[in-house]
Structure formats: structure tokens, C-alpha cells
Protein backbone atom coordinates (compact mmCIF):
# COMPACT_ATOMS: atom_id res chain seq x y z
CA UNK A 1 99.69 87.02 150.03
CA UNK A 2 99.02 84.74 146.82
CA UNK A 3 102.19 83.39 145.23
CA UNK A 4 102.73 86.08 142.28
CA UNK A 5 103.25 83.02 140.14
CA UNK A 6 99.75 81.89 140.40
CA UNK A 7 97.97 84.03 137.87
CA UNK A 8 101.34 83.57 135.18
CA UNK A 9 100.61 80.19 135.81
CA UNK A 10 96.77 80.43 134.86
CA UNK A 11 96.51 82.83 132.40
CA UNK A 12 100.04 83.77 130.77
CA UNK A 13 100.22 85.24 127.29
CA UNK A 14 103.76 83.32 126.95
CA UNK A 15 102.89 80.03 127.54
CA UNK A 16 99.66 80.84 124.96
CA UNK A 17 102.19 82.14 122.60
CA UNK A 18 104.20 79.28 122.64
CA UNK A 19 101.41 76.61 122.73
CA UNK A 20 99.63 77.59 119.85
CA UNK A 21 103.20 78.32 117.86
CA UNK A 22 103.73 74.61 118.35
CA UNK A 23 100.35 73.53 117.63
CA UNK A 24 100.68 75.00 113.90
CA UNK A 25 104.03 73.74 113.98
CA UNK A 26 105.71 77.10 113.76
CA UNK A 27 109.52 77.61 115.61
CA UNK A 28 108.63 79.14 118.52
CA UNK A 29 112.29 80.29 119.41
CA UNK A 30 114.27 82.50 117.42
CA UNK A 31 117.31 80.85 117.50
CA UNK A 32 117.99 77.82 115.67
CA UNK A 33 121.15 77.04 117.84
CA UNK A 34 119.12 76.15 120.63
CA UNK A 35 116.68 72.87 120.01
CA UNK A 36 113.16 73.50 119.88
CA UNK A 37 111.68 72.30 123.18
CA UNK A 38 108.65 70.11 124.28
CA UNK A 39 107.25 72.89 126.50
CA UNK A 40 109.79 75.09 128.84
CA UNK A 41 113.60 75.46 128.90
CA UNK A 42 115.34 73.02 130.52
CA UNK A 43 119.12 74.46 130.73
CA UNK A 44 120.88 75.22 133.52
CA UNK A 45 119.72 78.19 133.66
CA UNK A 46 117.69 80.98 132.20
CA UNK A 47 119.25 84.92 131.72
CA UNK A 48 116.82 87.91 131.61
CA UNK A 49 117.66 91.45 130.84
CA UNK A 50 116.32 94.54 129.30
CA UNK A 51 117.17 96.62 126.61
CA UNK A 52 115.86 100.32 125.22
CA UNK A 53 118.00 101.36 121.83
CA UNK A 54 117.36 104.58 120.12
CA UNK A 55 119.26 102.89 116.60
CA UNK A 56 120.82 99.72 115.70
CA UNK A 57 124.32 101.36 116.20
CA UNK A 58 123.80 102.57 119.73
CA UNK A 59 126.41 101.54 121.38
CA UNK A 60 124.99 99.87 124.45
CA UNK A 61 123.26 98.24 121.85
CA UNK A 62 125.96 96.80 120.65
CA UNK A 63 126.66 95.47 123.80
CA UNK A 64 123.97 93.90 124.41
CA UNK A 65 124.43 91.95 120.99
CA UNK A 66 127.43 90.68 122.53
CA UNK A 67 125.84 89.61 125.30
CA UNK A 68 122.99 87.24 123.12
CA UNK A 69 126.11 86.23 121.55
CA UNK A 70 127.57 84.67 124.95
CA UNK A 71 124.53 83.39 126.27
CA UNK A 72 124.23 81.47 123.38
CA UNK A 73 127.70 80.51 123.44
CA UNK A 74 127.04 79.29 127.32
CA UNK A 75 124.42 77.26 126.56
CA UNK A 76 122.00 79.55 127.84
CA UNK A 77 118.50 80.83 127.27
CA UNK A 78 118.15 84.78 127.22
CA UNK A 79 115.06 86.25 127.53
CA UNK A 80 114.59 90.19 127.14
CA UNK A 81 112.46 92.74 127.43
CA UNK A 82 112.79 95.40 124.67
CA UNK A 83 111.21 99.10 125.57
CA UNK A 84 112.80 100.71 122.48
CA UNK A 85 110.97 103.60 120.80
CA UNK A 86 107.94 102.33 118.26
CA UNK A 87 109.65 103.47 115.07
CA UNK A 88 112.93 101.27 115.42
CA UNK A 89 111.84 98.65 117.80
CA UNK A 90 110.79 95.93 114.90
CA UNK A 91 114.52 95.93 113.79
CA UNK A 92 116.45 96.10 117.00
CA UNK A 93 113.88 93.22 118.11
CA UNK A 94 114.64 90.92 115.05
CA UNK A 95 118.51 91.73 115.91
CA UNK A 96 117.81 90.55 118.96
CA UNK A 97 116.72 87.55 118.14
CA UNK A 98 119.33 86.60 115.21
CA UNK A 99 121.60 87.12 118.20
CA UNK A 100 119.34 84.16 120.12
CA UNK A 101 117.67 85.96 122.39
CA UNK A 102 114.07 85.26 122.89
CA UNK A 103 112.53 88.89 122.66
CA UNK A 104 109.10 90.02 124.22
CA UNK A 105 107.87 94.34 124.11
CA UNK A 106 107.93 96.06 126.98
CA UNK A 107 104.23 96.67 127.92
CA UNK A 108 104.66 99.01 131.03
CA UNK A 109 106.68 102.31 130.79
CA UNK A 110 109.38 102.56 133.31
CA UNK A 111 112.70 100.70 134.53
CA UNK A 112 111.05 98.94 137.36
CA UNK A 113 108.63 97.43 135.30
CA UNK A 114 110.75 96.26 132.33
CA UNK A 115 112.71 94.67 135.13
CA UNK A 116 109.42 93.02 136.88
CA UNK A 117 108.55 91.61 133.24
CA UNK A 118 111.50 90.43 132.47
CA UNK A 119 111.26 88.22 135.70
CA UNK A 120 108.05 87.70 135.04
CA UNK A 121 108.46 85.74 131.57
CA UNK A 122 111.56 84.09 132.67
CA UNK A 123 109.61 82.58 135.82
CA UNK A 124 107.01 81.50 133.17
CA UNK A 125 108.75 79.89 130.82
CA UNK A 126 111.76 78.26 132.82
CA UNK A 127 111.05 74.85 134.74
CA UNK A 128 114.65 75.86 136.05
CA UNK A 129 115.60 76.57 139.34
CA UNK A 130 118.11 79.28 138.61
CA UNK A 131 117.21 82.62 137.32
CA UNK A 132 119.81 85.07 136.08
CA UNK A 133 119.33 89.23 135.65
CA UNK A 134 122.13 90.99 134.26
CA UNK A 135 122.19 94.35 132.68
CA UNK A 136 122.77 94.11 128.59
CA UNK A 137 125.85 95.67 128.44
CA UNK A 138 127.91 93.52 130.86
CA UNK A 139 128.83 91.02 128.03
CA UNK A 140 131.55 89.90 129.48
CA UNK A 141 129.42 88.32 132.82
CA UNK A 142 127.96 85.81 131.54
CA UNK A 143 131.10 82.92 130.95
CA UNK A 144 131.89 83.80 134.36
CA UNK A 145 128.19 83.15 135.87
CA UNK A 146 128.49 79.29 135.96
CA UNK A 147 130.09 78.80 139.74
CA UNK A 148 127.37 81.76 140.93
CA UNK A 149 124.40 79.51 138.92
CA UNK A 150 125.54 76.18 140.99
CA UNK A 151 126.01 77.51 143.83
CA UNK A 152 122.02 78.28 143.56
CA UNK A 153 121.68 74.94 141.96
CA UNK A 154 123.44 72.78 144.13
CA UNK A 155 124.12 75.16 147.14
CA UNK A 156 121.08 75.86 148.36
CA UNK A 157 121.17 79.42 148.03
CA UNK A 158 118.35 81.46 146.98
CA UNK A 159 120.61 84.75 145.94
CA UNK A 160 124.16 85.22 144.94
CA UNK A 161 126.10 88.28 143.54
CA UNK A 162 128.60 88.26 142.12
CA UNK A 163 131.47 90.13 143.50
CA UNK A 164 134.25 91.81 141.77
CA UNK A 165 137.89 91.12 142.69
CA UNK A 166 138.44 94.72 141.98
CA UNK A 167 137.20 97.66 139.75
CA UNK A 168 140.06 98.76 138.03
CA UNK A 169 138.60 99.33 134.03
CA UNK A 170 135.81 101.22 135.47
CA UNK A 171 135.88 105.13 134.47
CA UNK A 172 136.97 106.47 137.71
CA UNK A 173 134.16 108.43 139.06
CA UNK A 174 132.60 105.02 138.83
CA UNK A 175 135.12 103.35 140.67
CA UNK A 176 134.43 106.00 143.23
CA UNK A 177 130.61 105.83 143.26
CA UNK A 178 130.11 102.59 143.49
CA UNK A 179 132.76 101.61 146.08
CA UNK A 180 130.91 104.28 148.29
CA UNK A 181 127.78 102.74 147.58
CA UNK A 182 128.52 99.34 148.38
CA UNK A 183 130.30 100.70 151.63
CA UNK A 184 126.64 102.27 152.38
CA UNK A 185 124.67 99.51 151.04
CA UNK A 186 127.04 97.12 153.84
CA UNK A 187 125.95 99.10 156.69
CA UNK A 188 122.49 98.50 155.72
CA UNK A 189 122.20 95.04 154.55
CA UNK A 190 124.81 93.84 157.63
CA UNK A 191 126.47 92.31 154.12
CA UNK A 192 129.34 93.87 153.36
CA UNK A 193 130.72 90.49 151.09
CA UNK A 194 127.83 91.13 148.66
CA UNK A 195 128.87 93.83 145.99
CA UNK A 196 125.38 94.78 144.79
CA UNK A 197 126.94 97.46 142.96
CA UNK A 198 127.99 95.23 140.17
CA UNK A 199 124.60 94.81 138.78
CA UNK A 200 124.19 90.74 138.21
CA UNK A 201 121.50 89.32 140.71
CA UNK A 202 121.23 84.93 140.32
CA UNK A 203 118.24 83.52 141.96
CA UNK A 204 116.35 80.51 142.88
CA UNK A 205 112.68 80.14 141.74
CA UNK A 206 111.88 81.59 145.05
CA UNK A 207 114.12 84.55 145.08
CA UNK A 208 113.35 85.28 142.20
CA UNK A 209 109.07 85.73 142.68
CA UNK A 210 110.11 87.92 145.59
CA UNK A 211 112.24 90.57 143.89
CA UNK A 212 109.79 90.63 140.77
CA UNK A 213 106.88 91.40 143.49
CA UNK A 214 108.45 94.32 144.02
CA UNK A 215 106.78 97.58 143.14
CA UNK A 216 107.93 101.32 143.90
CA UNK A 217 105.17 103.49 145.79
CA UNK A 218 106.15 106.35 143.62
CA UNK A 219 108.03 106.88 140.13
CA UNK A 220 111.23 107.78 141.80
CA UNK A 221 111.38 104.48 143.96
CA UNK A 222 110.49 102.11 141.14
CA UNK A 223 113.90 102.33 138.96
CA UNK A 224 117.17 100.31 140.38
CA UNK A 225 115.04 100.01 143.52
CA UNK A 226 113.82 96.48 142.30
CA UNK A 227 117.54 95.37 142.16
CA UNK A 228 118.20 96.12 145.88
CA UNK A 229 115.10 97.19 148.68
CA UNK A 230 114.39 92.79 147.43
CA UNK A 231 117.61 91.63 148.99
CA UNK A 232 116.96 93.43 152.05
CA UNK A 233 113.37 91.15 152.24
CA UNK A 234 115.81 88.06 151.17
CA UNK A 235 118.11 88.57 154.20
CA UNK A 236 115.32 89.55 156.71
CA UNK A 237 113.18 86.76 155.93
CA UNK A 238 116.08 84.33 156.54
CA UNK A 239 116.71 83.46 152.61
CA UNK A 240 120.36 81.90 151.99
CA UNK A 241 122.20 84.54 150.72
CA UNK A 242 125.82 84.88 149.69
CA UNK A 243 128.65 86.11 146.94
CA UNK A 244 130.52 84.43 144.51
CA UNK A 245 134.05 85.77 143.30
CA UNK A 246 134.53 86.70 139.63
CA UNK A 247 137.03 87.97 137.18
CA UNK A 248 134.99 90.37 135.69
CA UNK A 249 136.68 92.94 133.30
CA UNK A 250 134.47 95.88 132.68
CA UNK A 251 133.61 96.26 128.86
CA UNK A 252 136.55 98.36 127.94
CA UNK A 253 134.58 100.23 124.77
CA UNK A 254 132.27 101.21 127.28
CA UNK A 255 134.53 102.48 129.78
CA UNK A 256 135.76 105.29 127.09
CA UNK A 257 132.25 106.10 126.08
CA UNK A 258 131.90 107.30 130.25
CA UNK A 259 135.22 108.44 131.55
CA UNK A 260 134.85 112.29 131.88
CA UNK A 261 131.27 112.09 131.01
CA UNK A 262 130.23 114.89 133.81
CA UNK A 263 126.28 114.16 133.47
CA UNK A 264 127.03 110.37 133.66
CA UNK A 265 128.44 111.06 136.80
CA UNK A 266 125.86 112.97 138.21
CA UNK A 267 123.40 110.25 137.62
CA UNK A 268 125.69 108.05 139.38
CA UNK A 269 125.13 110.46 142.05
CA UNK A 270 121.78 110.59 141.94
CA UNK A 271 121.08 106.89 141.48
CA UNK A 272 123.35 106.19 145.19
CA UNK A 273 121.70 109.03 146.92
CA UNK A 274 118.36 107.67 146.38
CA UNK A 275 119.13 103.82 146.79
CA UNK A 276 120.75 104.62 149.92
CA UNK A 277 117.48 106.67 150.90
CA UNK A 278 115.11 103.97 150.06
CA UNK A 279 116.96 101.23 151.70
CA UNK A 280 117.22 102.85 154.75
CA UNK A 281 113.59 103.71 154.60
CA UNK A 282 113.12 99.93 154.29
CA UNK A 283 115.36 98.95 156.71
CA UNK A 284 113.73 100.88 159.52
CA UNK A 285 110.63 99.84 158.29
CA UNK A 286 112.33 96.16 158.99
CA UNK A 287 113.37 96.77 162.13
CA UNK A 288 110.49 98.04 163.56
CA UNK A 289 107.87 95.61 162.87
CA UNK A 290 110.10 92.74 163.20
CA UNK A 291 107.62 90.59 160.51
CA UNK A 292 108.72 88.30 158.02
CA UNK A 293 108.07 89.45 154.50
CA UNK A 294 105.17 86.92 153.31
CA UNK A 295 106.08 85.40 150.05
């Protein structure tokens, strides 16, 4: 299999994008904080998330303001992919962007693939070897991802997630859920240390190519799915893998927008009854060929 990198590398609407922005002599990033680079980010790291917003004063939204707002207080690049409906996208984009982050449409319809471009421009655009997804909302991630980022860096680790000391905040069906899942998601991976229930994935260039080559057979596999059947490749292929403690304190606005929320929770249902499915799917399909995934 071909390095997925290869044809970003060759023909890649960013880098066009940004080459002929400089050749007119046009800012080619949004954010004035940052300076203007030669040709790709050189920080520490580079962030990538996603965001969908039905109005500027979605909440979530919101959040996700907060969370340019960081980044840019860290010292860090954030690149997102913006799916929002056609009538309101131009202005949640350009709020986007006077929050720093650099802001590309979502040209695919589905999670999976927001999440696979994302990747896909940060890869492009980053000389770095650290690569950060987190979800918008979790604004209050992103001081705390510095340890996680050098252990990548410096460590030699090609994935780390972060892991919660506990999840008190959370609404408590969450709390629930997700320390279920990651119970299930242990007996699977062999990994009970890594809580990939808390959403932030940090990656090394190689890592990083691997989960965005992932694509769902079907609709129903091709949502979180990208987040998780990846880091069951990662440990089966022998990729350094480990967890990094954080203080994380769940976004408290957000946490009163959810608790009692009855359909919330059964899509917090649905969403651990079908990673659980797929990974073990995976997993057998692991075990019984005993091959290496080729990356």
C-alpha cells in the first residue's frame, strides 16, 4: 500500500492555496497572532478538529470558540474542518478564523470523513512531528496537551491519550457510559491504561497517516469508528503506544446542557454498542490472520 501522503504531497489544494496566497503577497493565515510563515507550520505542534454549527450562538459553537481561543493562547496552530449548513457557514467560518483557527469546508458528507480531512490538511501543511485531534468542545484540553505532545516528540511514541484522573463533572449517564466503554474497549485493545473514551488522540506523523487511512465499509462504521478500530492497527502493528495523565475538567456549561437529556443518552448508547461491535469485528479479524497492517 502507497503511503496516503503521497498524492497530498503531489497534488494538494492546500499547499496550492497557500503558494499562490504568498506569491500575490496576500496573508495566507487568518490570524495575525501567529507570524506568517515561509512555507509550513513549524510549532510544536499542530491541533485539528471539526466543527458543524446550525447558528453563531449554538452552544457547542461556542465552545469551540473557546477552544481557537486556547490554541492560540498555547502557541498552537488549529486547523478545522467546518461542515456547517450552506446558509450560515460563511459567518461561523470567518468566526472561526477571528478566533485563529485556520478554516477549510468540509467537502465529504459524514463524521468519518470530516475527521479523515481534517488529518488530511494537518498532515499537509505541518512539517511537525506531532499531530493533535480533539473534539471542539473540549476547550479546556488543550493547556493540558503539552506533556502528551512531548512525550510524542521526545518519547518516541507514535499515540498517546490522554487519560482522565476521574470523571466527576460529566452528566452522569455519561460518567456511566463511558466508564463501561472504556472497561469494554480494555478487553479488546489488551489496554486498559488508555481511556479512549475521552476523545483527544496525539500522534506522530506516522500515526497519524494510519488513522486518517481509515475508511468505514458502510455508513454506520464510518462515524467515531476512525477514532478507535486505528488504535487497534497501532497496537497490532507494534506502534509505541501509551497514556498520559491529565487534569481535565469537563466544560461545566456543557455538562448542564446534557444532564437529564434522555435522547443524549441514548446516543451514548448507541455510539458504545456499535464501537464495541466494530472493534471486536476488527479484533478477530486481527487475530486470525496474524498480518501486520501495511502502512
Amino acid at each position: 500500500m502507497s503511503n496516503p501522503t503521497d498524492n497530498i504531497r503531489s497534488h494538494n489544494p492546500v499547499s496550492i492555496r497557500f503558494s499562490q496566497a504568498h506569491d500575490l503577497g496576500l496573508p495566507a493565515w487568518p490570524c495575525s497572532t501567529f507570524p506568517k510563515p515561509q512555507r509550513r507550520c513549524t510549532l510544536t505542534a499542530i491541533l485539528c478538529t471539526t466543527t458543524y454549527a446550525p447558528s453563531p450562538e449554538d452552544p457547542r459553537f461556542l465552545q469551540a470558540l473557546k477552544t481557537c481561543d486556547e490554541a492560540r493562547d498555547q502557541h498552537l496552530r488549529l486547523i478545522c474542518v467546518d461542515g456547517s449548513p450552506e446558509a450560515i457557514a460563511p459567518e461561523i467560518r470567518s468566526l472561526l478564523e477571528v478566533h485563529g483557527a485556520w478554516v477549510f469546508s468540509q467537502k465529504e458528507r459524514g463524521m468519518g470523513a470530516s475527521r479523515r480531512e481534517t488529518l488530511r490538511h494537518a498532515l499537509a501543511i505541518s512539517t511537525n512531528d506531532v499531530i493533535v485531534w480533539l473534539e471542539p468542545e473540549k476547550y479546556p484540553i488543550v493547556s493540558l496537551l503539552q506533556p502528551a505532545i512531548d512525550m510524542v516528540r521526545y518519547g518516541g511514541y507514535d499515540l498517546v491519550v490522554p487519560r482522565r484522573r476521574n470523571l466527576d463533572g460529566y452528566p452522569v449517564y455519561q460518567q456511566l457510559s463511558e466508564l463501561r466503554a472504556n472497561w469494554e474497549l480494555g478487553d479488546i485493545t489488551g489496554r486498559h491504561d488508555l481511556d479512549l473514551m475521552i476523545g483527544p488522540r496525539v500522534f506522530s506523523r506516522r500515526a497519524a497517516t494510519l488513522f486518517e487511512s481509515y475508511v468505514g465499509a458502510t455508513p454506520e462504521t464510518d462515524r467515531w469508528e476512525i477514532l478507535f478500530i486505528p488504535v487497534l492497527w497501532a497496537i497490532h502493528h507494534g506502534m509505541k503506544t501509551g497514556s498520559c495523565l491529565v487534569n481535565y475538567v469537563h466544560p461545566p456549561e456543557q455538562t448542564a446542557a446534557e444532564e437529564g437529556d434522555a435522547e443524549m443518552d441514548r446516543k451514548r448508547d448507541v455510539q458504545r454498542i456499535n464501537l464495541i461491535a466494530s472493534m471486536l469485528t476488527v479484533a478477530e479479524q486481527l487475530k486470525r490472520s496474524g498480518e501486520k497492517i501495511k502502512i
